[in-house]
Protein backbone atom coordinates (compact mmCIF):
# COMPACT_ATOMS: atom_id res chain seq x y z
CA UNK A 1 9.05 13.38 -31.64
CA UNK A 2 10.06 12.31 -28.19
CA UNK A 3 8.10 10.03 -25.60
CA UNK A 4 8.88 10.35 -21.93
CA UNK A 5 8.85 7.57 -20.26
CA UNK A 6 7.28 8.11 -17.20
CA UNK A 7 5.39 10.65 -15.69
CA UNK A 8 6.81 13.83 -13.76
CA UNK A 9 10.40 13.89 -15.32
CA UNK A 10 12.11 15.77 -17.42
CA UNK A 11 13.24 14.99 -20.74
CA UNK A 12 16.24 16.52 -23.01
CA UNK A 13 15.57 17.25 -26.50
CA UNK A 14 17.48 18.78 -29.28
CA UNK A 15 18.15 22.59 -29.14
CA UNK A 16 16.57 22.54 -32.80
CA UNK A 17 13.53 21.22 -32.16
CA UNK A 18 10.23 23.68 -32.19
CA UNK A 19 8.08 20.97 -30.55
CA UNK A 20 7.84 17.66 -28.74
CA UNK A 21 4.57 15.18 -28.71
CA UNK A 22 3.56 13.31 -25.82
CA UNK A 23 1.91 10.36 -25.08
CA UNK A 24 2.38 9.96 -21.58
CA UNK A 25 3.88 6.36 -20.31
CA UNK A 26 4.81 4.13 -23.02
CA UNK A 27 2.31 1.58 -21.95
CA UNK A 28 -1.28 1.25 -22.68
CA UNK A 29 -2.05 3.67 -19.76
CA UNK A 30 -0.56 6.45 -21.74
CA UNK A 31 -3.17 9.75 -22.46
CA UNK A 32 -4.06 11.18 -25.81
CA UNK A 33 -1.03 12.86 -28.00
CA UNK A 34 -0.69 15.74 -27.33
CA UNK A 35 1.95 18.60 -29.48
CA UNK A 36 3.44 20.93 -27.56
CA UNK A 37 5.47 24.01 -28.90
CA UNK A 38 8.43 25.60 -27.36
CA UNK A 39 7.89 29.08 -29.16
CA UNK A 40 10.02 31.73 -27.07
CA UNK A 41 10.33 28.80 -24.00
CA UNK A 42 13.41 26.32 -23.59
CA UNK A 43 11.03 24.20 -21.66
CA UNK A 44 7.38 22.93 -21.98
CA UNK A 45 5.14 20.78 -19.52
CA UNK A 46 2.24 18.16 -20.35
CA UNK A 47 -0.77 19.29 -19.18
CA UNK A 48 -2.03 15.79 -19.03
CA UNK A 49 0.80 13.63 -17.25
CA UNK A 50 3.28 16.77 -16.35
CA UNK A 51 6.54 15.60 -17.87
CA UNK A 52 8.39 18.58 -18.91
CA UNK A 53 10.39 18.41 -22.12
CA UNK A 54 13.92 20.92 -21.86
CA UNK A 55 15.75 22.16 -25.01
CA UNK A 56 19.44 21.01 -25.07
CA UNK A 57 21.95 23.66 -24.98
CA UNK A 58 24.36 23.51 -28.12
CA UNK A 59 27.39 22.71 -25.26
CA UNK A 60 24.76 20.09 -23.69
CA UNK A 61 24.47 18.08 -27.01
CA UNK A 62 28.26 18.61 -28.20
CA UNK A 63 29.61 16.72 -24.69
CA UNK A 64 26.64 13.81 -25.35
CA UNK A 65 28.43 13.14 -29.32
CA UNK A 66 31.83 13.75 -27.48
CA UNK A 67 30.91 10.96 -24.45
């Protein structure tokens, strides 16, 4: 599960995932976990901290392995 890092911005995640946990900053400020599920979405938002987690296209993940 990922963990942004700080509040706001958006995070990539793999195109396979179904659903991302977040914790908010990875201090000791963070909020409570929280699970969210992509479902029929390619992006989700945090309802505490508002980072937004975005599903990687398959052409998005093939240049990261290629770089």
């Amino acid at each position: 599960m990922n963990n942004a890092m700080s509040t706001g911005q958006t995070v990539a995640v793999s195109a396979d995932q179904q659903s991302v946990c977040c914790r908010g900053t990875n201090d000791v400020f963070g909020h409570p976990a929280v699970y969210l599920k992509f479902a029929e979405q390619t992006t989700v938002q945090c309802y505490y901290c508002g980072c937004r987690y975005k599903l990687a296209s398959t052409n998005d993940e093939r240049s990261q392995e290629a770089g």
